[in-house]
Protein backbone atom coordinates (compact mmCIF):
# COMPACT_ATOMS: atom_id res chain seq x y z
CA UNK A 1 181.08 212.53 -57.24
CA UNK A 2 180.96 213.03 -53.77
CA UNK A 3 183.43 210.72 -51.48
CA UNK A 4 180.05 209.08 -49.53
CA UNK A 5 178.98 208.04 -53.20
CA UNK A 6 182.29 207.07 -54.54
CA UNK A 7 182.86 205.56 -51.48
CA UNK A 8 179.95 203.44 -51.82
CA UNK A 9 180.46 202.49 -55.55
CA UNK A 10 184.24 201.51 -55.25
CA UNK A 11 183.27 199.25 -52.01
CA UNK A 12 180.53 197.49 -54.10
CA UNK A 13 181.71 197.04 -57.31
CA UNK A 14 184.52 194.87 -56.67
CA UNK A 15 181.31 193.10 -55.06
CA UNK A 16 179.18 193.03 -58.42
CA UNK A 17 182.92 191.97 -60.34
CA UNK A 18 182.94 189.02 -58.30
CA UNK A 19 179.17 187.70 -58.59
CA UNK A 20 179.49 188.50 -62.20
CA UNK A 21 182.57 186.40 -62.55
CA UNK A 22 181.28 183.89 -65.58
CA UNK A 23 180.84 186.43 -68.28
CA UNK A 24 184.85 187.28 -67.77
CA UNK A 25 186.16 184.47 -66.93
CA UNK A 26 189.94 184.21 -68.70
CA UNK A 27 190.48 180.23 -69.31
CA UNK A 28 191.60 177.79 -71.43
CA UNK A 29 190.80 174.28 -71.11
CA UNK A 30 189.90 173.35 -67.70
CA UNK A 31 188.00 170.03 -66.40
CA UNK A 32 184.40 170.96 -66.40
CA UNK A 33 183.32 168.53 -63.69
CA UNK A 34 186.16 170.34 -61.29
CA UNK A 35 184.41 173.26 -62.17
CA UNK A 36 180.91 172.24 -61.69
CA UNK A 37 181.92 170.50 -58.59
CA UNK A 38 183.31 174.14 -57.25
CA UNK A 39 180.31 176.21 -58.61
CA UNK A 40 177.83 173.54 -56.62
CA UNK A 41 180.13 174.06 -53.36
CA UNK A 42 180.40 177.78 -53.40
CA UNK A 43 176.56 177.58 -53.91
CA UNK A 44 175.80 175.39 -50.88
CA UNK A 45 177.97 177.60 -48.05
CA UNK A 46 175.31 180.16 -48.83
CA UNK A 47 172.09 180.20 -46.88
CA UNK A 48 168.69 180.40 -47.92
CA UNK A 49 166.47 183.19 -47.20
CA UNK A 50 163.65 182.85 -45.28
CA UNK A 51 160.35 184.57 -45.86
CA UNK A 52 160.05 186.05 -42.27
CA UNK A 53 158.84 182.60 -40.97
CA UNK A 54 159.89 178.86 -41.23
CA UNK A 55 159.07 178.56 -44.64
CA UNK A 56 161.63 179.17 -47.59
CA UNK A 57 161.41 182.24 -49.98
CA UNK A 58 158.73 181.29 -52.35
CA UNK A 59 159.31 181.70 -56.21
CA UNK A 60 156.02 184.42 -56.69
CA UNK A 61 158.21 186.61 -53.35
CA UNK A 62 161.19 186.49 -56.09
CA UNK A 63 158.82 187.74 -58.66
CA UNK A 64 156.77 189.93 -57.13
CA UNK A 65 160.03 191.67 -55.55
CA UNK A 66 161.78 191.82 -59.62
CA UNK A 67 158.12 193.30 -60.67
CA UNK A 68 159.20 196.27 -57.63
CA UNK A 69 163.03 196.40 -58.50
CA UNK A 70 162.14 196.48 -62.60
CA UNK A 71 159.75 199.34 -62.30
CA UNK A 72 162.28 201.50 -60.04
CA UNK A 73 165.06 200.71 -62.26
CA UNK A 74 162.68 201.76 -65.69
CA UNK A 75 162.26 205.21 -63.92
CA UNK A 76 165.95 205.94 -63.43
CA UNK A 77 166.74 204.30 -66.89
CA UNK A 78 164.20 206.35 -68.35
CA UNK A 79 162.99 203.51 -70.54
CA UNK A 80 161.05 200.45 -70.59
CA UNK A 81 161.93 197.00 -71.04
CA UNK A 82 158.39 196.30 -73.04
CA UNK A 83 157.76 193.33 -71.64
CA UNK A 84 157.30 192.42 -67.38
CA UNK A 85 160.75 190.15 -66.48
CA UNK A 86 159.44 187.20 -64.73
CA UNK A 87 162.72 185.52 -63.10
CA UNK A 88 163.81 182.26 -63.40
CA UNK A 89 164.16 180.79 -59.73
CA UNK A 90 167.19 178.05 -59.70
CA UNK A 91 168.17 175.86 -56.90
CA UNK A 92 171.53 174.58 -56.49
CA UNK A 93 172.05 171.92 -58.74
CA UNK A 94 170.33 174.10 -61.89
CA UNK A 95 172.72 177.44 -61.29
CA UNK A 96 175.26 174.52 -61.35
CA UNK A 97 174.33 173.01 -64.53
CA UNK A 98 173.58 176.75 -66.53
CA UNK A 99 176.67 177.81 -65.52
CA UNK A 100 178.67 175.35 -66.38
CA UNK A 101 177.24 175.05 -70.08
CA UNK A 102 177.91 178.81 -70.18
CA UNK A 103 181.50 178.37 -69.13
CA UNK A 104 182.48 175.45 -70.97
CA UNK A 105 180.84 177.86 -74.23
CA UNK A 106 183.08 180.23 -73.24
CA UNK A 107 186.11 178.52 -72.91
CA UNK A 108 186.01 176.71 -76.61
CA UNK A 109 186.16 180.32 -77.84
CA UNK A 110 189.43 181.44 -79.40
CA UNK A 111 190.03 184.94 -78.14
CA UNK A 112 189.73 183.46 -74.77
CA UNK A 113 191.96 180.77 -75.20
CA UNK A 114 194.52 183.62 -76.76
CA UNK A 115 194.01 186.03 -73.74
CA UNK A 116 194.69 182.85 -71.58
CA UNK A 117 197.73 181.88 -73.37
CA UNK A 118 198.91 185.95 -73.20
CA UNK A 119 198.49 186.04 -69.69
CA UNK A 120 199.97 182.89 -68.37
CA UNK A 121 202.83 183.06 -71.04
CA UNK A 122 203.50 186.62 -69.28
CA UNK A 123 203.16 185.21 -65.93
CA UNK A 124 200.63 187.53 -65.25
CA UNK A 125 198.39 184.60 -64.24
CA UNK A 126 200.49 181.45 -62.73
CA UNK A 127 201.77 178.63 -64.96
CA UNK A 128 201.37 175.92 -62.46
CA UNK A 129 197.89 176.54 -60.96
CA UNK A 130 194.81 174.95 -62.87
CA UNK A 131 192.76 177.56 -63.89
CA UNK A 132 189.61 175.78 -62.31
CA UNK A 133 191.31 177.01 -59.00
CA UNK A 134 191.19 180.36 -59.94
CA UNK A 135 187.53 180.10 -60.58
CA UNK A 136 187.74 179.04 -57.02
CA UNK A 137 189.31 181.49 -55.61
CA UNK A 138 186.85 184.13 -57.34
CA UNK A 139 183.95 182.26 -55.90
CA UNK A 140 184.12 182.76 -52.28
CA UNK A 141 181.68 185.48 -52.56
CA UNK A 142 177.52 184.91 -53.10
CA UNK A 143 176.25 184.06 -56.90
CA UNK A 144 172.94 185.84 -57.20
CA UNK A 145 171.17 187.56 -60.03
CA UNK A 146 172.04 187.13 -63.80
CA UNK A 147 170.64 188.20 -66.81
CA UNK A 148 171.20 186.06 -70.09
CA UNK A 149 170.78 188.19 -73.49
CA UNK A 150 170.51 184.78 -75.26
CA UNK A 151 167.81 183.34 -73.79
CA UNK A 152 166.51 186.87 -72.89
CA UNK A 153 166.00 185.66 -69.69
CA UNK A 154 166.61 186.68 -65.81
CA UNK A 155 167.61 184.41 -63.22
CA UNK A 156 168.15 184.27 -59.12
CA UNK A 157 169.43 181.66 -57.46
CA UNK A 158 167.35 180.68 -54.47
CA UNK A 159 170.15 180.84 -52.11
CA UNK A 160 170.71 184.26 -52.50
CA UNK A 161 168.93 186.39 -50.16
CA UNK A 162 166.80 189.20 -52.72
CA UNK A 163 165.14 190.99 -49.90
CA UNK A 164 167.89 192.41 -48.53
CA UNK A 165 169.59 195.39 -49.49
CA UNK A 166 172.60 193.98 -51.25
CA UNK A 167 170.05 191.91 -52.92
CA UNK A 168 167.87 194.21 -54.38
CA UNK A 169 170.88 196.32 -55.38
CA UNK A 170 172.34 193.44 -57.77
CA UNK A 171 169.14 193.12 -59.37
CA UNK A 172 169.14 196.44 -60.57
CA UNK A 173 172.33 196.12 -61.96
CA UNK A 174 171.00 193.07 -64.08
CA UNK A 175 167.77 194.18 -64.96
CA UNK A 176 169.29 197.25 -66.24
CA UNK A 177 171.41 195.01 -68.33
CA UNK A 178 167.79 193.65 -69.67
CA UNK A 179 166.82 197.20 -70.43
CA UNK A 180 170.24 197.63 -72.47
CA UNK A 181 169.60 194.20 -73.83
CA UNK A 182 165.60 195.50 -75.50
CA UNK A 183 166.23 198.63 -76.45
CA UNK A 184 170.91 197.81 -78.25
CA UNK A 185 170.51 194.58 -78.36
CA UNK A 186 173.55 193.37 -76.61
CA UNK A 187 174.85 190.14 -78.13
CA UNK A 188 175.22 192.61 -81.58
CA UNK A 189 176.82 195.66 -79.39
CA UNK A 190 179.43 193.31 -77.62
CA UNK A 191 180.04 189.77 -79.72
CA UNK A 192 181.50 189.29 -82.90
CA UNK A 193 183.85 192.50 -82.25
CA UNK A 194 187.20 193.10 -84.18
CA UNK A 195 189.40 192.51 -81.43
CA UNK A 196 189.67 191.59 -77.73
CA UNK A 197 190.60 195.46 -77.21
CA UNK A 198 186.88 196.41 -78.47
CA UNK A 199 185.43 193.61 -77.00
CA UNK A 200 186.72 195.29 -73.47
CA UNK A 201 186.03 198.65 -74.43
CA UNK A 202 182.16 197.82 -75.18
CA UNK A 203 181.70 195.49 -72.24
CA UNK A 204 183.22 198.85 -70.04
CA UNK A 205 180.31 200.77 -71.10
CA UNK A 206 177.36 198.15 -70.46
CA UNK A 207 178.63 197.37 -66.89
CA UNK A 208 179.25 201.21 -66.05
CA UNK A 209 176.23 201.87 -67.40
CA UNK A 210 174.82 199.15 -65.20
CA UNK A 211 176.75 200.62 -62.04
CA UNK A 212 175.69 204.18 -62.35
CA UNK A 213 172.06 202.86 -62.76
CA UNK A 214 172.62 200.70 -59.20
CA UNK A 215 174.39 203.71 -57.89
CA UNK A 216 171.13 205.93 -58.25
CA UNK A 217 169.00 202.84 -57.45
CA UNK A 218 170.71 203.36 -54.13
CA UNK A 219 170.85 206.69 -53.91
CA UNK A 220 166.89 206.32 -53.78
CA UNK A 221 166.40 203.56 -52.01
CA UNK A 222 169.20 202.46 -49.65
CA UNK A 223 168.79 203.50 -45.93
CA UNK A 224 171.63 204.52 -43.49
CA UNK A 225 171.47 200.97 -41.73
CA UNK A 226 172.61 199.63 -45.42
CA UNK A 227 175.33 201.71 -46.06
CA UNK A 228 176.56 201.11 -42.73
CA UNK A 229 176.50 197.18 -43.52
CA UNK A 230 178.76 197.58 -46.36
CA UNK A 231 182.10 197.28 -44.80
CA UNK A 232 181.66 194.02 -43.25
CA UNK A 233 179.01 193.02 -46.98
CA UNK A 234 182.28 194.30 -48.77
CA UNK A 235 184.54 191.71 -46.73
CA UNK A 236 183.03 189.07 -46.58
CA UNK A 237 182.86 189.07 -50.47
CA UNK A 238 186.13 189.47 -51.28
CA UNK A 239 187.96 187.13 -48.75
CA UNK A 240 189.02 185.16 -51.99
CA UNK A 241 191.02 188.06 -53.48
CA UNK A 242 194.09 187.80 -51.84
CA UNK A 243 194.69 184.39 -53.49
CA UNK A 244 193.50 185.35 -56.67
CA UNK A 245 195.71 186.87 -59.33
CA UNK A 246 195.70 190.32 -59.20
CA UNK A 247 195.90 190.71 -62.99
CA UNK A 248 192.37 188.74 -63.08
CA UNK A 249 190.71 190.86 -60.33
CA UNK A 250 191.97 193.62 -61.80
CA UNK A 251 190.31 192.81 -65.72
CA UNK A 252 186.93 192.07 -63.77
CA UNK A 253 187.31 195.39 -61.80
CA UNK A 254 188.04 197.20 -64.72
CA UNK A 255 184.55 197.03 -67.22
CA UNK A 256 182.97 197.94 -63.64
CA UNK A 257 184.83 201.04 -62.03
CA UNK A 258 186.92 202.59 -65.26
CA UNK A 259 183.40 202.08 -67.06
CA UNK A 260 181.52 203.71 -65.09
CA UNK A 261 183.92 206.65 -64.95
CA UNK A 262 183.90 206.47 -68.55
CA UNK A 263 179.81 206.40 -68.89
CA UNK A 264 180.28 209.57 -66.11
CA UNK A 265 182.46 211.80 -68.29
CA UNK A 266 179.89 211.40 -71.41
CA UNK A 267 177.25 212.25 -69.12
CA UNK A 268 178.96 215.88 -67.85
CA UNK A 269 179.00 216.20 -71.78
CA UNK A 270 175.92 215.24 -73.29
CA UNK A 271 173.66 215.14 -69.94
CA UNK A 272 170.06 214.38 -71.73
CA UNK A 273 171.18 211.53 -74.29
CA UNK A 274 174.72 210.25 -72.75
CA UNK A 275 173.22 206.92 -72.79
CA UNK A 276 172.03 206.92 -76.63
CA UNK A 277 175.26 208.27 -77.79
CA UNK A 278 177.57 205.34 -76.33
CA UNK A 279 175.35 202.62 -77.35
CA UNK A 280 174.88 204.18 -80.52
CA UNK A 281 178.20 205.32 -81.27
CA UNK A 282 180.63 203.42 -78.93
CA UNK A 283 183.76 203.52 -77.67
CA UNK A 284 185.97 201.20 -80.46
CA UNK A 285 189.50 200.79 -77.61
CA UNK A 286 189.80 200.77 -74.23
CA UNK A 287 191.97 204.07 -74.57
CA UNK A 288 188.89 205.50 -75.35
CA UNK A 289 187.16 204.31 -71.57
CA UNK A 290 190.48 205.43 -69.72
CA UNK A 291 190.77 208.44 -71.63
CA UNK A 292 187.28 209.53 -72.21
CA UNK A 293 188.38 212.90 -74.02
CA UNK A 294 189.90 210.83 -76.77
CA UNK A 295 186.28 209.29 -77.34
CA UNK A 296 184.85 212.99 -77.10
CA UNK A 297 187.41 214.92 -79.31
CA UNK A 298 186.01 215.91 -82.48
CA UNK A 299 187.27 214.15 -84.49
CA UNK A 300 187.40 211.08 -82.45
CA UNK A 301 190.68 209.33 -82.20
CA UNK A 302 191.30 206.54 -83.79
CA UNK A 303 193.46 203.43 -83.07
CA UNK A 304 196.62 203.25 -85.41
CA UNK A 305 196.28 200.00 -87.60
CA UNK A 306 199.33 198.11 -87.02
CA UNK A 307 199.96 194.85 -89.57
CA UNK A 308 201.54 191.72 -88.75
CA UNK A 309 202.94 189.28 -91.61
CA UNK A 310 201.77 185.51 -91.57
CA UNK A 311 203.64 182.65 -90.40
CA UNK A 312 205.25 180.80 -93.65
CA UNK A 313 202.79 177.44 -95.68
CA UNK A 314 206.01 175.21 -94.03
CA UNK A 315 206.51 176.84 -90.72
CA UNK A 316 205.66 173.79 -87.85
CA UNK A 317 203.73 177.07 -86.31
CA UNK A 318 200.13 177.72 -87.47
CA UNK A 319 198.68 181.03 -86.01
CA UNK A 320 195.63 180.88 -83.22
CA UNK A 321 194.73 183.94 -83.22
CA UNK A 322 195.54 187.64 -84.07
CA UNK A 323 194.14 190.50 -82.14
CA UNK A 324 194.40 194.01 -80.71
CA UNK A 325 195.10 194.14 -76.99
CA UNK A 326 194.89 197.59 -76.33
CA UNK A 327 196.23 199.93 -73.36
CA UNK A 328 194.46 198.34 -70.83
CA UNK A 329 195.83 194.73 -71.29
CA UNK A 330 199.47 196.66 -71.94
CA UNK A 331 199.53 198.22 -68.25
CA UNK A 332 198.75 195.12 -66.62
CA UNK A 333 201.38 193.65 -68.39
CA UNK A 334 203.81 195.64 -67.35
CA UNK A 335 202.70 196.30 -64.20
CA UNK A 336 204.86 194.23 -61.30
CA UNK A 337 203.27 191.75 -59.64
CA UNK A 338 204.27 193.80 -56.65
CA UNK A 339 202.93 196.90 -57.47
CA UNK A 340 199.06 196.34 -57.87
CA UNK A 341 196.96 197.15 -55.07
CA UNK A 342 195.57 195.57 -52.22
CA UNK A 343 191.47 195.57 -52.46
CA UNK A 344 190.03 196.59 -49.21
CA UNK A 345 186.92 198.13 -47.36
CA UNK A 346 188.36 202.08 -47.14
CA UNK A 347 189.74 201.64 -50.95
CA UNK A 348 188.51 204.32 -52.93
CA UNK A 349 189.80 203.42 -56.46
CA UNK A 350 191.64 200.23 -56.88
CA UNK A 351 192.48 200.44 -60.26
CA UNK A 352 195.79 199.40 -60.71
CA UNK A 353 197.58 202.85 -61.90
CA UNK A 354 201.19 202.32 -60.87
CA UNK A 355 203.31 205.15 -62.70
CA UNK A 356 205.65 203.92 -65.06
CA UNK A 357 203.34 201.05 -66.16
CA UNK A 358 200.94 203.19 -66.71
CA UNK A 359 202.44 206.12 -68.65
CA UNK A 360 204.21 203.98 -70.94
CA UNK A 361 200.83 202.28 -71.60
CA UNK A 362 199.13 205.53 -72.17
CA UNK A 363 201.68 206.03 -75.09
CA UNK A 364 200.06 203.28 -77.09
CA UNK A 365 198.78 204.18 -80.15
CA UNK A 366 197.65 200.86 -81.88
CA UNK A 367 198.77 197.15 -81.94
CA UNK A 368 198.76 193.69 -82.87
CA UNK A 369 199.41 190.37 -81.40
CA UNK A 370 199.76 186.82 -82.78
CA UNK A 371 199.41 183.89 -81.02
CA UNK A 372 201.03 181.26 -83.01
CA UNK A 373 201.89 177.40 -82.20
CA UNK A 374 203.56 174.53 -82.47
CA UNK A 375 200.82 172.26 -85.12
CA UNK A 376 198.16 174.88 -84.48
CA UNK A 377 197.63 173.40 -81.25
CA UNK A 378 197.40 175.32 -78.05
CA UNK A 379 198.36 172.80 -75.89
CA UNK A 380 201.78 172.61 -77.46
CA UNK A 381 204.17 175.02 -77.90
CA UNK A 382 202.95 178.41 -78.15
CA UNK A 383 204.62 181.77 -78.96
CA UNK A 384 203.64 185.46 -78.42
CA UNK A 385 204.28 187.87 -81.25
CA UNK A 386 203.25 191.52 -80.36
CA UNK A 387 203.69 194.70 -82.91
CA UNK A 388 202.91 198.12 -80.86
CA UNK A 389 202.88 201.77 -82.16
CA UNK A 390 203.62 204.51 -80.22
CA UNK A 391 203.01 208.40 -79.66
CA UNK A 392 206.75 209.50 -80.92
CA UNK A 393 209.76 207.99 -79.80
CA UNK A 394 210.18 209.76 -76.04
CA UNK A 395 206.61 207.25 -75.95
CA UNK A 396 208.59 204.00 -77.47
CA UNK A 397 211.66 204.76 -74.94
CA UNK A 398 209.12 204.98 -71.56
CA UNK A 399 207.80 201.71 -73.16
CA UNK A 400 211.05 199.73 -73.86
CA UNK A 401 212.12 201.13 -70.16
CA UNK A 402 208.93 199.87 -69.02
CA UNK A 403 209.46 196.39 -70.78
CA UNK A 404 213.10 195.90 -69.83
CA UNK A 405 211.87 196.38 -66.15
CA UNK A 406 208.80 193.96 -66.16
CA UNK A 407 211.39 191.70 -67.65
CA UNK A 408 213.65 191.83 -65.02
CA UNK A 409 210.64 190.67 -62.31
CA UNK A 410 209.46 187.59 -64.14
CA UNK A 411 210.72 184.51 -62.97
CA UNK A 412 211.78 183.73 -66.73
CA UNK A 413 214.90 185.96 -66.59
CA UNK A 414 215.42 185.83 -62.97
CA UNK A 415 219.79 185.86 -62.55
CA UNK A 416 219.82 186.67 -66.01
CA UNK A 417 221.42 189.85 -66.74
CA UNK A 418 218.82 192.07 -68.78
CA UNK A 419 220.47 195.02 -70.93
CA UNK A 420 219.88 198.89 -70.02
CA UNK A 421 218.32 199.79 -72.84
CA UNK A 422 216.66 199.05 -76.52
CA UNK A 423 218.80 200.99 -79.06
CA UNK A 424 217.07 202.02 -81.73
CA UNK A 425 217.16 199.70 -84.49
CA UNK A 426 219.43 197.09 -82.90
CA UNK A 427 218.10 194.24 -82.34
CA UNK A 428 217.87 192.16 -78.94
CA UNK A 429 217.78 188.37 -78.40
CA UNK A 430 217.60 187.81 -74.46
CA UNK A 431 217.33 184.29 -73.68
CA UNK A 432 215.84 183.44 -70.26
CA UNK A 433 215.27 180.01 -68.11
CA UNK A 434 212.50 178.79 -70.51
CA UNK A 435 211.66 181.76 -73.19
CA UNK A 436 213.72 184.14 -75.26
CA UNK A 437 212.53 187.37 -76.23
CA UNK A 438 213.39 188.90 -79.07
CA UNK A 439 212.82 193.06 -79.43
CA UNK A 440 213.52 194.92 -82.36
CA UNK A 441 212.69 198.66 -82.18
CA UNK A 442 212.28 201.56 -84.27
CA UNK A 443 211.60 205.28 -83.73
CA UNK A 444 207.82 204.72 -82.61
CA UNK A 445 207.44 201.03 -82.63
CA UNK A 446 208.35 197.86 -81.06
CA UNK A 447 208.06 194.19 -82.67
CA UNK A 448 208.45 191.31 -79.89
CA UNK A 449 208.63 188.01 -80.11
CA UNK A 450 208.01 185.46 -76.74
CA UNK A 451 209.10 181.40 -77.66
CA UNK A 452 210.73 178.57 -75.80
CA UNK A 453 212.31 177.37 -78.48
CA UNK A 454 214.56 178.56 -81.94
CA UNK A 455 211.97 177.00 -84.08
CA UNK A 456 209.20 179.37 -82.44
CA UNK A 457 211.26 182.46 -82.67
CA UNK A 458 212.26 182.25 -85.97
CA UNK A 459 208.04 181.24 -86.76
CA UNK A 460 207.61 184.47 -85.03
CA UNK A 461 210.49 186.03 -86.69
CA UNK A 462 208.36 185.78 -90.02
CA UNK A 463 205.44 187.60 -89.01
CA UNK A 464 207.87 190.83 -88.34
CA UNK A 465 206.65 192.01 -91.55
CA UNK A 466 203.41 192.47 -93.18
């Protein structure tokens, strides 16, 4: 790609991450009406359009202008949607109301509440800040155009201005999730998936697919004058990031910029039916979107299965949820908080790729984790219990390395004194301010267990084998 384009596509997508915020959202259990109540005020700083005149943007100027935007997008697609889109308009109080039935959906899911539990267990989201103020620090930018598979609808929020560039430019990006939507039907290609790892794998391709389409879009239609306003477009959009966790910008960044690098590589392969082969045939782990040769190798690889046991009929523990994370969710893990970067207007990948976190993740070869607690409640006592399978052992040492130093930057085993290394077959009880971790390796795997107490370690204990 040349640097104008990537250029261009790195500045905007973190853009597109952020509008798009409610179909990745990572929570738990937060107060709906906080949420709401933040939705409705990041909704009313924006300003609504005008039509040229005193009057406000009518709804048959939104129409007419998704009518213009559909038909351009249907020529670089190459496909129909079979049907004319005519938009929902919202005002205020509406986007309010759909999105918050959306969210609170979302959030009774149990893969979401797992991921939640992961992340904030790992202090790779912070313990002590409601998650609705997360929301709110993702939310300083504009909410525009969306495009609902269930209702097979697309909407635009009236206070979003659609006649300028940057709005014309999102709504290719979600009507070309409509033409996805009629041709793959998306709630079969992305719910219902085996495991959280697949779930992100599939979601990479339909937003990369989505970004490349916007990309061309663009490429066609944007004019010097817009490109020009996307530094200042870029900042004002992402003002929130800095006090936003950098693990949860850089999961919404991810399905976006890795995807669309992912949808590229197919392309240089199979230049006349890329798009049929990865929503035919997809991608089954995100290894397979950050390594796109592992997708294209004949044959494909494949994930190692990795088993987990169960916890015992009398164990106080009762297991959540069981899932495979995948390489992606392992190098944020172990990447330090201080090592991710800093999302600006001249950054031309932001991916988080620090070099020990991310070799060791690349070694991954399959996993499982557990999330098990106290009653089978969630808002008790929980504990993580994580099986991972490795390359060979020079893999399962980079990984242990890697482990032993994301340990040692976690406020859980601050002025504790970690050990150097994971012998082989030895195993390792560290016991920090709140949480012990146990490890137990072996040539090309590693079972650990996360708990706050001995009655969740030994629970997770059990599950050690299958």
């Amino acid at each position: 790609m040349k640097t104008a384009a990537k250029l261009r596509v790195v500045t905007i997508v973190a853009l597109i991450a952020l509008i798009t915020w409610t179909t990745s959202a990572v929570a738990q259990t937060p107060s709906t009406d906080d949420i709401l109540s933040r939705i409705q005020g990041a909704l009313q700083r924006q300003t609504p359009p005008t039509n040229g005149t005193e009057g406000e943007t009518t709804d048959e100027e939104y129409t007419r202008l998704v009518h213009q935007i559909q038909s351009q997008t249907e020529r670089i697609w190459g496909r129909s949607a079979g049907r004319v889109l005519n938009p929902i308009v919202l005002d205020i109080e509406q986007a309010t109301e759909m999105i918050g039935e959306m969210l609170a959906e979302e959030l009774e899911k149990p893969e979401i509440i797992a991921i939640e539990a992961f992340w904030r267990t790992f202090e790779l989201i912070p313990r002590d800040v409601p998650i609705e103020q997360m929301f709110q620090d993702l939310m300083e930018g504009q909410l525009g155009g969306l495009y609902n598979p269930e209702t097979k609808d697309l909407y635009v929020i009236d206070t979003f201005d659609t006649r300028g560039f940057m709005g014309k430019f999102i709504l290719s990006h979600e009507i070309t999730h409509a033409l996805q939507d009629a041709h793959f039907d998306l709630l079969e290609f992305y719910r219902n998936q085996p495991s959280l790892d697949t779930m992100k794998a599939r979601h990479a391709v339909l937003e990369g697919d989505a970004t490349i389409s916007m990309m061309e879009w663009a490429s066609q239609h944007a004019t010097p004058a817009d490109l020009l306003s996307m530094g200042s477009i870029f900042s004002d959009h992402t003002a929130g990031l800095d006090n936003a966790p950098p693990a949860l910008v850089q999961d919404l960044l991810f399905s976006y910029i890795v995807g669309m690098q992912f949808c590229q590589a197919v392309m240089t392969r199979y230049p006349n039916d890329w798009r049929r082969r990865v929503f035919e045939d997809p991608p089954t782990t995100t290894r397979h979107i950050i390594h796109p040769q592992t997708y294209l190798a004949d044959p494909r690889e494949m994930p190692r299965k990795v088993s987990l046991g169960t916890p015992s009929a009398d164990s106080q523990f009762k297991e959540l949820h069981r899932t495979d994370m995948g390489e992606w969710n392992l190098r944020l893990f172990l990447t330090p908080p201080d090592s991710f970067p800093t999302i600006g207007p001249l950054t031309f990948d932001p991916i988080v790729k620090e070099p020990a976190s991310t070799r060791a993740a690349e070694g991954l070869r399959g996993d499982k984790m557990s999330l098990i607690a106290r009653n089978g409640d969630a808002s008790e006592e929980v504990a993580i219990v994580w099986k991972l399978a490795f390359a060979d052992a020079d893999a399962t040492n980079r990984f242990s390395n890697a482990l032993l130093r994301r340990m040692g930057k976690m406020d859980n085993f601050r002025r504790v004194t970690l050990p150097t290394s994971i012998p082989t077959g030895m195993p390792q009880e560290i016991s920090g301010r709140e949480y012990t971790a146990f490890v137990l390796r072996s040539r090309d795997q590693v079972f650990l267990v996360y708990a706050s107490s001995d009655e969740g370690l030994a629970a997770g204990k059990e599950l050690l084998a299958p």
